[in-house]
C-alpha atoms as a PDB file:
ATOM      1  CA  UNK A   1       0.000   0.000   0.000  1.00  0.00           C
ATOM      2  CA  UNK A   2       1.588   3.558  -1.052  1.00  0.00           C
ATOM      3  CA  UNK A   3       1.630   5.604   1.814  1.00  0.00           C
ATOM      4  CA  UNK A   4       0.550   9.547   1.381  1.00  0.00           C
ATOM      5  CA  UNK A   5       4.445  10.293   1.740  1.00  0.00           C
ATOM      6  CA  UNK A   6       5.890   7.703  -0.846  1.00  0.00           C
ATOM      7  CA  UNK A   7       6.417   8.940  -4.585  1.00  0.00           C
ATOM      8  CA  UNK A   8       3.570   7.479  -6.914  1.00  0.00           C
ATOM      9  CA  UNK A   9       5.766   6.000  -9.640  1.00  0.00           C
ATOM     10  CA  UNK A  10       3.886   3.788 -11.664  1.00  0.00           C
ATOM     11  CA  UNK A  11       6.553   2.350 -14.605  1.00  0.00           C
ATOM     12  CA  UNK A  12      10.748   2.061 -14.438  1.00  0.00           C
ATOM     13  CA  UNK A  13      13.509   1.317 -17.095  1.00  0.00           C
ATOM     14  CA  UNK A  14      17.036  -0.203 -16.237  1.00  0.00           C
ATOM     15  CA  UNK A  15      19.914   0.929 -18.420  1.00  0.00           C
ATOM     16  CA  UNK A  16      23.057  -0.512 -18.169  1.00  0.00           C
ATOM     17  CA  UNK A  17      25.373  -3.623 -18.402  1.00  0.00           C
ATOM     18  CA  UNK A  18      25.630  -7.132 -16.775  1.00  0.00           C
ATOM     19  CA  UNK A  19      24.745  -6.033 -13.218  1.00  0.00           C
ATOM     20  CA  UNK A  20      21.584  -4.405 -14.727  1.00  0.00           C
ATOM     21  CA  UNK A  21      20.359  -7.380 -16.399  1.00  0.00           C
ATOM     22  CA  UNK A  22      20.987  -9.539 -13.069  1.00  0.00           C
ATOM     23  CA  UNK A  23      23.855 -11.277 -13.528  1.00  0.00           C
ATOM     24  CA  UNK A  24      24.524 -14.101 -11.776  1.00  0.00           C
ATOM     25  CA  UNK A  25      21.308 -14.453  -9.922  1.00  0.00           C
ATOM     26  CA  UNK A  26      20.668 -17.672 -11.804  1.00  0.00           C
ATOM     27  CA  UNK A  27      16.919 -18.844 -12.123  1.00  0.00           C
ATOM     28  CA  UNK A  28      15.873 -22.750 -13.035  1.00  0.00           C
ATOM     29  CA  UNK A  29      15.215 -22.078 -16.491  1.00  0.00           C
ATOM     30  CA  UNK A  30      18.729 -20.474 -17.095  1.00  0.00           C
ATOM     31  CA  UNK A  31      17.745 -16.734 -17.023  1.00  0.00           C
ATOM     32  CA  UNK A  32      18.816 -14.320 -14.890  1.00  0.00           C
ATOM     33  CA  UNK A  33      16.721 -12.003 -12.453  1.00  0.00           C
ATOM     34  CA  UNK A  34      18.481  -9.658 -10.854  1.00  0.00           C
ATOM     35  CA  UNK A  35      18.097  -6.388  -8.401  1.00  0.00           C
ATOM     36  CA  UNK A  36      16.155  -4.555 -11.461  1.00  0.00           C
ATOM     37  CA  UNK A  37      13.290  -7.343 -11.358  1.00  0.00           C
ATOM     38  CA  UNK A  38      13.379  -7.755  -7.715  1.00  0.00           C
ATOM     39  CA  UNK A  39      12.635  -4.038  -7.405  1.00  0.00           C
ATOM     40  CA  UNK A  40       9.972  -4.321  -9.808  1.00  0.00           C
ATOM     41  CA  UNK A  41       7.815  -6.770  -8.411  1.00  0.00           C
ATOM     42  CA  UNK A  42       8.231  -4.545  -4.925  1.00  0.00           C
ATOM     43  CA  UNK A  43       6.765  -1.873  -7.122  1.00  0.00           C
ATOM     44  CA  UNK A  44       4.105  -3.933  -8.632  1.00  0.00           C
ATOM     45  CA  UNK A  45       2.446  -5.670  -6.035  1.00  0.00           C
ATOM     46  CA  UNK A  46       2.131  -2.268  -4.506  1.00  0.00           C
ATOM     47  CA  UNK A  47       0.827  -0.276  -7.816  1.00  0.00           C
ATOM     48  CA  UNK A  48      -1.296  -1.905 -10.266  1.00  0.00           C
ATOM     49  CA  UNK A  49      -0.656  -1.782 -14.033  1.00  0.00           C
ATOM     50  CA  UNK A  50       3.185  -0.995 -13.235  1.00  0.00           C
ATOM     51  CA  UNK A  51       5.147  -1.261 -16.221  1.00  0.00           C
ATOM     52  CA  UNK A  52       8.698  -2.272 -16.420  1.00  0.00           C
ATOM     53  CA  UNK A  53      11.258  -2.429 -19.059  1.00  0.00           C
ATOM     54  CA  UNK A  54      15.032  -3.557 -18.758  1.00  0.00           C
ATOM     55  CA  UNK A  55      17.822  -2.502 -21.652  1.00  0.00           C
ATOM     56  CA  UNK A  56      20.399  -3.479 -19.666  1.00  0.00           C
ATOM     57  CA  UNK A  57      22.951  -5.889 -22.046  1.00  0.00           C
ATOM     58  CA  UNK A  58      26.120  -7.862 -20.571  1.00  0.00           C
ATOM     59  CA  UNK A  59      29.222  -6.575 -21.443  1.00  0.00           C
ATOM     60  CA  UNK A  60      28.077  -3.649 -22.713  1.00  0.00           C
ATOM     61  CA  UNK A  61      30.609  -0.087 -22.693  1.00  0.00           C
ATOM     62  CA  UNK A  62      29.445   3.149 -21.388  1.00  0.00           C
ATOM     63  CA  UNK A  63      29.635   4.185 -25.329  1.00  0.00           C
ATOM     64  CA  UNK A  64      27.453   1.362 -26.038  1.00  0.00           C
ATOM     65  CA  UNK A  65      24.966   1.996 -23.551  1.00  0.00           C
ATOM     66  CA  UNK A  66      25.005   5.782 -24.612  1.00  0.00           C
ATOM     67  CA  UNK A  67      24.627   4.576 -28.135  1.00  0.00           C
ATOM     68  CA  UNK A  68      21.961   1.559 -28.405  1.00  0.00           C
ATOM     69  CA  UNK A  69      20.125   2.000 -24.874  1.00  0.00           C
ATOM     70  CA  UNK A  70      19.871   5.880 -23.794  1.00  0.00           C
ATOM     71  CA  UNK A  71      17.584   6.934 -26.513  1.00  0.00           C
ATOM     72  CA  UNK A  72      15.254   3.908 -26.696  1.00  0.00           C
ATOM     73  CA  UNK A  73      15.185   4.582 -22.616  1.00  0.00           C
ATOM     74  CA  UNK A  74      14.503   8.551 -23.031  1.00  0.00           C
ATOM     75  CA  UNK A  75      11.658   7.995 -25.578  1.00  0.00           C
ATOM     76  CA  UNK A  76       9.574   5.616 -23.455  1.00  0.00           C
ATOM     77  CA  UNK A  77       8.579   7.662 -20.569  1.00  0.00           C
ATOM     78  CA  UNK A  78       8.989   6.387 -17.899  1.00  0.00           C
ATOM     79  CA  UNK A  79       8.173   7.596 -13.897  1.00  0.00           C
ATOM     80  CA  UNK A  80      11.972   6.333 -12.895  1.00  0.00           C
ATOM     81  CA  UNK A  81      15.113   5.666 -15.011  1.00  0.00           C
ATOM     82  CA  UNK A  82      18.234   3.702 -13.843  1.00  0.00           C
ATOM     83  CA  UNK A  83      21.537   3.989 -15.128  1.00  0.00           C
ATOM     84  CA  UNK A  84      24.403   2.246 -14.208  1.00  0.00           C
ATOM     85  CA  UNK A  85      27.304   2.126 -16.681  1.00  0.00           C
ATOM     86  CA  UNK A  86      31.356   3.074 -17.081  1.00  0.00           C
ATOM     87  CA  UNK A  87      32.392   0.032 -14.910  1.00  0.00           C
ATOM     88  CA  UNK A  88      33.252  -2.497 -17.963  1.00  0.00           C
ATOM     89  CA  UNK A  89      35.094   0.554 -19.109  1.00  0.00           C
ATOM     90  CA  UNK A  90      37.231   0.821 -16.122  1.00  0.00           C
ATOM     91  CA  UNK A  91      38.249  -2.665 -15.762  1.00  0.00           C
ATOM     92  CA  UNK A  92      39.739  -2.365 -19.353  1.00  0.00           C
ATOM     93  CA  UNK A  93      43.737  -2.397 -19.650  1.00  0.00           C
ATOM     94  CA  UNK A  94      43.501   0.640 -21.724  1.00  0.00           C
ATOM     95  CA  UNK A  95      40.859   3.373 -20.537  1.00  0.00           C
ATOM     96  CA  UNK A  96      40.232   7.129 -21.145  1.00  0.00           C
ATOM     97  CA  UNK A  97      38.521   8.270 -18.173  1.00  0.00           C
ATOM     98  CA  UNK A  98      38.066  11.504 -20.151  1.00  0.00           C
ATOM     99  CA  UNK A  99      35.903   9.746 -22.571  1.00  0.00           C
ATOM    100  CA  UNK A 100      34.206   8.195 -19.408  1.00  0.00           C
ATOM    101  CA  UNK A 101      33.139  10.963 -18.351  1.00  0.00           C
ATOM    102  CA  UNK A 102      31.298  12.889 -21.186  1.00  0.00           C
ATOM    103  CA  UNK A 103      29.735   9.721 -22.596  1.00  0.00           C
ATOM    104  CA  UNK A 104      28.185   9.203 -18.688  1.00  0.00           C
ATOM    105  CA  UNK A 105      27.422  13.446 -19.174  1.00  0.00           C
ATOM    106  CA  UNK A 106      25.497  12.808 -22.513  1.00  0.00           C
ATOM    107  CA  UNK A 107      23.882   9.894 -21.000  1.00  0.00           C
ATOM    108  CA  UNK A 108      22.328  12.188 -17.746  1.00  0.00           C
ATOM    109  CA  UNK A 109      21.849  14.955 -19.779  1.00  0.00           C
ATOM    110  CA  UNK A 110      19.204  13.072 -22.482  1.00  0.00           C
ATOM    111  CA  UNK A 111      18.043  10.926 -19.353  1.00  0.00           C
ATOM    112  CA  UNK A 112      17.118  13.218 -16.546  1.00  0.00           C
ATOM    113  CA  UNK A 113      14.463  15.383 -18.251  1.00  0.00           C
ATOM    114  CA  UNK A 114      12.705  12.187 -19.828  1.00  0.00           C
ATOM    115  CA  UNK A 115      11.603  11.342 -16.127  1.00  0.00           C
ATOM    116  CA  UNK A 116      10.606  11.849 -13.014  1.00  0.00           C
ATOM    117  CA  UNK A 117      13.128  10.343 -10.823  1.00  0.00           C
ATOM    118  CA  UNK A 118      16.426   9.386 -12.514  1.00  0.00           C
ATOM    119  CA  UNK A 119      18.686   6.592 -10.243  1.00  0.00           C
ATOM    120  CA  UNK A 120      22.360   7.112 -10.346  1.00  0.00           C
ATOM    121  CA  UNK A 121      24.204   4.167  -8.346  1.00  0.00           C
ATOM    122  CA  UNK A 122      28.025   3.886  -7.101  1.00  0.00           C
ATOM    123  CA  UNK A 123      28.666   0.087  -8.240  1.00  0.00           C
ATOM    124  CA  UNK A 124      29.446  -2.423  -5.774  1.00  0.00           C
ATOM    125  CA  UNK A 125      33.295  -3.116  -5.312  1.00  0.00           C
ATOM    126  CA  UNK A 126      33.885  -6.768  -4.258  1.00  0.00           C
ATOM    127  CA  UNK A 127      37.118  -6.723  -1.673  1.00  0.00           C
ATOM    128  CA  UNK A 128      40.260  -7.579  -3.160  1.00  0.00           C
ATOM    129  CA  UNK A 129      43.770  -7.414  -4.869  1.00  0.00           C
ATOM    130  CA  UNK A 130      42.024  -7.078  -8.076  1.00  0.00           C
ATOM    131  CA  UNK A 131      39.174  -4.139  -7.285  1.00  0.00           C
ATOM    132  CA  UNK A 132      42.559  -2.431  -5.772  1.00  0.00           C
ATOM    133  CA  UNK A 133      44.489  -1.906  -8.916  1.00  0.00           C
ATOM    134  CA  UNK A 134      41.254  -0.464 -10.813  1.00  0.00           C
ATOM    135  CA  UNK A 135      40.168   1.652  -7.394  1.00  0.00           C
ATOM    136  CA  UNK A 136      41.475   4.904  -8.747  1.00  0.00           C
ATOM    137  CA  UNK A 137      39.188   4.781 -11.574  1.00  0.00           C
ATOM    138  CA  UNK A 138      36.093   3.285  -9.873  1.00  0.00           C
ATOM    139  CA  UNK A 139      36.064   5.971  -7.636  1.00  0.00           C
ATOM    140  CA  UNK A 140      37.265   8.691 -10.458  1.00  0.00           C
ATOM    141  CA  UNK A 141      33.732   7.300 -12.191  1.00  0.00           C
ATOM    142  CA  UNK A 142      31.612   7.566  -8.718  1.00  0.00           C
ATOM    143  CA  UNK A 143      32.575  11.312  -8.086  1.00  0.00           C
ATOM    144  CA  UNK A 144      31.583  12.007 -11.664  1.00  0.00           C
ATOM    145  CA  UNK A 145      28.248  10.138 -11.035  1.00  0.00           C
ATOM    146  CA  UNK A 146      28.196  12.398  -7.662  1.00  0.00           C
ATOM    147  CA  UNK A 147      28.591  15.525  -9.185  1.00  0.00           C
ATOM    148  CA  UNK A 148      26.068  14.685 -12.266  1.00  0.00           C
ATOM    149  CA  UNK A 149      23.302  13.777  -9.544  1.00  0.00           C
ATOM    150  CA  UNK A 150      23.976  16.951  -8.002  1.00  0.00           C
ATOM    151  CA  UNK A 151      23.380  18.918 -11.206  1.00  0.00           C
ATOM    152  CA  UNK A 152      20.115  17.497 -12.765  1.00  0.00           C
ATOM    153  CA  UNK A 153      18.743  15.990  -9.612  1.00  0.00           C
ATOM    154  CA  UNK A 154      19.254  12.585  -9.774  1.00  0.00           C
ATOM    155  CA  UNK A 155      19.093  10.010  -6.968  1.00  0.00           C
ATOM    156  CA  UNK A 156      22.520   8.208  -6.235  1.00  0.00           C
ATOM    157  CA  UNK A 157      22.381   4.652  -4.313  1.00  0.00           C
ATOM    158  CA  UNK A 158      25.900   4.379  -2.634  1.00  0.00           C
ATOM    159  CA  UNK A 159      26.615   0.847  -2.982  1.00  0.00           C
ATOM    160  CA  UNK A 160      29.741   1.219  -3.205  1.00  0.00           C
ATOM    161  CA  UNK A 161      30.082   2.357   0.675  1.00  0.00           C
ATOM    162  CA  UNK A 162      27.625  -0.691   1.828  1.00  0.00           C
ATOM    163  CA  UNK A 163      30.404  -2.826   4.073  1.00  0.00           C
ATOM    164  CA  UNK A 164      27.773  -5.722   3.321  1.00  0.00           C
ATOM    165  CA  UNK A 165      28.762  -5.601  -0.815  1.00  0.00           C
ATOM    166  CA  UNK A 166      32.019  -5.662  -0.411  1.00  0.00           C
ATOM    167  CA  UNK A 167      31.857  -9.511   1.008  1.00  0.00           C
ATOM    168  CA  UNK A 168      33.561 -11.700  -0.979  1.00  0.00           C
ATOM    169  CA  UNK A 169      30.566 -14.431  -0.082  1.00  0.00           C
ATOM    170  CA  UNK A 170      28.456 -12.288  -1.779  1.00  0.00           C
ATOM    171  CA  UNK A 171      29.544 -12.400  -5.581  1.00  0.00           C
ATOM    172  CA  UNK A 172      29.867 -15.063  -7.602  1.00  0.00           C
ATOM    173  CA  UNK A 173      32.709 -17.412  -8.149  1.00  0.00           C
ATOM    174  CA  UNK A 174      33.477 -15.299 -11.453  1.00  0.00           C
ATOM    175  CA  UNK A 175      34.615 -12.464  -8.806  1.00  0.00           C
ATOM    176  CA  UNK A 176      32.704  -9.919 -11.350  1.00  0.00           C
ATOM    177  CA  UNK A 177      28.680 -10.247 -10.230  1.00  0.00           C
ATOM    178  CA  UNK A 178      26.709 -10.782  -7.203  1.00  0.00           C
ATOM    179  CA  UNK A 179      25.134 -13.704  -5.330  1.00  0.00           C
ATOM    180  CA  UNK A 180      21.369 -13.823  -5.391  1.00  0.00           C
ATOM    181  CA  UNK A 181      21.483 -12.629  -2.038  1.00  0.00           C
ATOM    182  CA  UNK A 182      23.797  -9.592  -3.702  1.00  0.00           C
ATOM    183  CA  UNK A 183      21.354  -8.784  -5.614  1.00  0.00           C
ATOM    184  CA  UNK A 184      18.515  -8.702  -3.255  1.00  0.00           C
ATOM    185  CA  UNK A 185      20.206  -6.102  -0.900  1.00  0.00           C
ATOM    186  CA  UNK A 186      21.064  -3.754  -3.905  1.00  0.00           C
ATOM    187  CA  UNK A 187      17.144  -3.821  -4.743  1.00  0.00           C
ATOM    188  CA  UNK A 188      16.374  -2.727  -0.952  1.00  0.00           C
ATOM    189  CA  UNK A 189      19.226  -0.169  -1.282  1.00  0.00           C
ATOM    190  CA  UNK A 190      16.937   1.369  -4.276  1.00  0.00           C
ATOM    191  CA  UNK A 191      13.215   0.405  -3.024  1.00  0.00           C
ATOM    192  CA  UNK A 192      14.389   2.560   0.173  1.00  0.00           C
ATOM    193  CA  UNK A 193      16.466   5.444  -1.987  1.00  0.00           C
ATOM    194  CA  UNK A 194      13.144   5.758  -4.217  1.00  0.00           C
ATOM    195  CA  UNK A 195      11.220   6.572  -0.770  1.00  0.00           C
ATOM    196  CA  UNK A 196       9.862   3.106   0.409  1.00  0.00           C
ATOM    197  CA  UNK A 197       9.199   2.294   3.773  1.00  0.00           C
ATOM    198  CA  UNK A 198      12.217  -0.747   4.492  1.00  0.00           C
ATOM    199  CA  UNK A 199      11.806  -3.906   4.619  1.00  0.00           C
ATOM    200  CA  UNK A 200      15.298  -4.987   5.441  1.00  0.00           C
ATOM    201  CA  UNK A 201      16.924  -2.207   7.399  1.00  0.00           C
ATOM    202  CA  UNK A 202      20.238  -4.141   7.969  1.00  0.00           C
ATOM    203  CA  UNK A 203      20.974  -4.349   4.027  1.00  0.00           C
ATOM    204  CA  UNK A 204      24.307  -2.263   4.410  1.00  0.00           C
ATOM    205  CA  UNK A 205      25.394  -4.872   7.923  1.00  0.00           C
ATOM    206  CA  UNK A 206      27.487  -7.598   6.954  1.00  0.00           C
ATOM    207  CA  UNK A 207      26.885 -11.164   6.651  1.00  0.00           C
ATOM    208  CA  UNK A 208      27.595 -13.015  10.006  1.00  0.00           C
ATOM    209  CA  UNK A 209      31.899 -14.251  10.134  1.00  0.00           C
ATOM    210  CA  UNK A 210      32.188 -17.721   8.925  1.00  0.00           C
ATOM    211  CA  UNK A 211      35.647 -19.752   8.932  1.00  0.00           C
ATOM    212  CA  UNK A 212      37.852 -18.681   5.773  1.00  0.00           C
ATOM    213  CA  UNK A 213      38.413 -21.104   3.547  1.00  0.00           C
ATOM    214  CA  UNK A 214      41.416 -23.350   3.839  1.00  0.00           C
ATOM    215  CA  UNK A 215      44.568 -22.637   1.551  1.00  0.00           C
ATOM    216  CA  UNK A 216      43.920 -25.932  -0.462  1.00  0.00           C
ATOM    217  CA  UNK A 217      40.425 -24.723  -1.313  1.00  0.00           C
ATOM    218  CA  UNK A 218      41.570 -21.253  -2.080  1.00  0.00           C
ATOM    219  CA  UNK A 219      43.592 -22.581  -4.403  1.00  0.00           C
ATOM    220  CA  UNK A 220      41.247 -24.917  -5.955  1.00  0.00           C
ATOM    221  CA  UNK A 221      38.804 -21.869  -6.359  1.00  0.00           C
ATOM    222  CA  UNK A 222      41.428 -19.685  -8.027  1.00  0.00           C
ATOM    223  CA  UNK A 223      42.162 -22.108 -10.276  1.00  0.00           C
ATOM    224  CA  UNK A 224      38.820 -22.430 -11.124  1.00  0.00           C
ATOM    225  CA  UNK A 225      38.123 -19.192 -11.584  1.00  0.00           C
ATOM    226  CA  UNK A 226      41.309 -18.901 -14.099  1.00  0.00           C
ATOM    227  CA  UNK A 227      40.448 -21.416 -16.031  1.00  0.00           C
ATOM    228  CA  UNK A 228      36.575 -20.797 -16.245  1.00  0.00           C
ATOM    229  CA  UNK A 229      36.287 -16.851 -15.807  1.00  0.00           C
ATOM    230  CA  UNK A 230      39.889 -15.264 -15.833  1.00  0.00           C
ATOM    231  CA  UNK A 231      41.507 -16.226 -19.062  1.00  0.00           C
ATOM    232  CA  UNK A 232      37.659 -16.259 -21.431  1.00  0.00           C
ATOM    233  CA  UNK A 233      37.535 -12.431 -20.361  1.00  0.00           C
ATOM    234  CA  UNK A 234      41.511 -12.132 -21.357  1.00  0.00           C
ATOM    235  CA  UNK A 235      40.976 -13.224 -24.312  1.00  0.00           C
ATOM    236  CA  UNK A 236      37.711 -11.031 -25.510  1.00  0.00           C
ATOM    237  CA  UNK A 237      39.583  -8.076 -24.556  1.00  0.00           C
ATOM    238  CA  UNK A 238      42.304  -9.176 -26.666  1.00  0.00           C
ATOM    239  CA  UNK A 239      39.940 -10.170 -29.593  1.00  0.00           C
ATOM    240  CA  UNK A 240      37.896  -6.478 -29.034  1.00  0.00           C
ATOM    241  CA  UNK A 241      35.081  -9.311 -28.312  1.00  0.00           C
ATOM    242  CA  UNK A 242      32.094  -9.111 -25.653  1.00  0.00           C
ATOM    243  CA  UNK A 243      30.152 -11.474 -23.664  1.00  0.00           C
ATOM    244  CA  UNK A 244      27.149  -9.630 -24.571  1.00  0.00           C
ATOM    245  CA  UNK A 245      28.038  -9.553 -28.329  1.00  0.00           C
ATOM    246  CA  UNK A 246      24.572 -10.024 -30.843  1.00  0.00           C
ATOM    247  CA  UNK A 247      22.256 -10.387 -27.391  1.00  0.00           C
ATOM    248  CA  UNK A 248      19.163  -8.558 -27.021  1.00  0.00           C
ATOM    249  CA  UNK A 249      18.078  -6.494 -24.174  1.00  0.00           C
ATOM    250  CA  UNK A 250      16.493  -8.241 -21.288  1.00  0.00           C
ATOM    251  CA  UNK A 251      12.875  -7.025 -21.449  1.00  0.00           C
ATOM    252  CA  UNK A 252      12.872  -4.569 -24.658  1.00  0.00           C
ATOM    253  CA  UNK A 253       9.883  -3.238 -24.197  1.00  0.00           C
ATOM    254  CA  UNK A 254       7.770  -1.084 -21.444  1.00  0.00           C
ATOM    255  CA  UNK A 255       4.591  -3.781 -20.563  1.00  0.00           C
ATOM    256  CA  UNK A 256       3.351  -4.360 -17.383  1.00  0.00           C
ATOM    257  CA  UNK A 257       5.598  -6.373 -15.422  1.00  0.00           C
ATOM    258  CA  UNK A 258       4.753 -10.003 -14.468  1.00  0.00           C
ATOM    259  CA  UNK A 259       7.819 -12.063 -13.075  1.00  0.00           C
ATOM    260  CA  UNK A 260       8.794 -13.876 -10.357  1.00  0.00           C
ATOM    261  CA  UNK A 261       8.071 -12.888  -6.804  1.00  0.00           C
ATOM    262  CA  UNK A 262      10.409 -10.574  -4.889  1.00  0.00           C
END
């Protein structure tokens, strides 16, 4: 039930990349859900005839995103926009932060008059020697997403600052998206940014401690994740290839949403 103080938004678009689309909160029949649907079926059990629409595509660039996803998003008209984007572009051996920056500008600027309430989020980082070497960046990206909010109004989810997110137990064993679990706090983050009373107040507390793994595990797992996740991503950046290449967005158009359950 909306509550006389809660915003009134009746339809919502996700733009963005891999964490968008819900990577790698795996259902049965092989698709992915995500924090974008989670939030969705919040918003639709509690406002009928809400209408959802996700454009979000793995792998995609902030160029990309500005390219195939921004416009399609701005002409739909929807209550809230998300964006999320620039992080693939970080991670890259080779990045112009410059560039970064006024693609994620153009983005806002076409974005943030086509709705009511456009969502700006400070990714996740998971703890790590590998977030450390890309850190600079990351948070070169997250003051730019800071200071965009500022200027046309935007909503930012710090998810980035959530101790919880940082948990290595909470993203998957590629090291690159969250657990189910991951995603399910990141769609409370955003149900309570949009104005929604909570309904998990301890999203941002950490899991409870559990024993660490022991070193023969740890091993096992990294060499795992080498083999599996480590050197495929090596080599598509080598080959200027994409895990998203030739794969449609998630839910292309803006219908009412029907899903599964929150």
């Amino acid at each position: 039930m909306q509550t006389n103080s809660t915003p009134l938004y009746t339809s919502l678009v996700a733009v963005g990349d891999s964490f968008t689309e819900g990577m790698s909160d795996l259902l049965p029949d092989g698709s992915y859900r995500g924090w974008a649907d989670l939030l969705s079926a919040r918003m639709a059990a509690r406002t009928p005839g809400f209408r959802y629409a996700n454009l979000a595509v793995r792998g995609k660039l902030i160029g990309q995103i500005v390219d195939e996803q921004v416009p399609v998003a701005a002409a739909m008209g929807a209550d809230v926009i998300t964006l999320v984007g620039g992080l693939n572009d970080t991670l890259r051996p080779k990045c112009d932060m410059g560039r970064v920056r006024g693609l994620l500008t153009e983005a806002v600027e076409q974005l943030a008059p086509a709705c009511k309430q456009l969502v700006l989020m400070r990714s996740p980082g998971r703890q790590g020697p590998v977030l450390e070497r890309f850190r600079p960046r990351m948070e070169e990206l997250f003051a730019c997403v800071d200071e965009l909010a500022a200027r046309h109004g935007a909503m930012v989810v710090d998810l980035y600052g959530a101790p919880s997110l940082g948990d290595p137990r909470l993203w998957d064993v590629d090291r690159l998206h969250l657990t189910a679990e991951g995603h399910r706090r990141v769609a409370e983050a955003v149900w309570q940014q949009l104005g929604h009373e909570p309904e998990d107040t301890e999203w941002r507390t950490p899991i409870p401690a559990t024993a660490p793994p022991g070193w023969v595990d740890r091993r096992v797992a990294d060499v795992r994740f080498t083999r599996q996740y480590l050197l495929p991503w090596i080599g598509r950046r080598l080959t200027g290839r994409s895990s998203g290449d030739g794969l449609p967005a998630k839910r292309p158009e803006l219908l009412p949403y029907e899903g599964p359950a929150a």
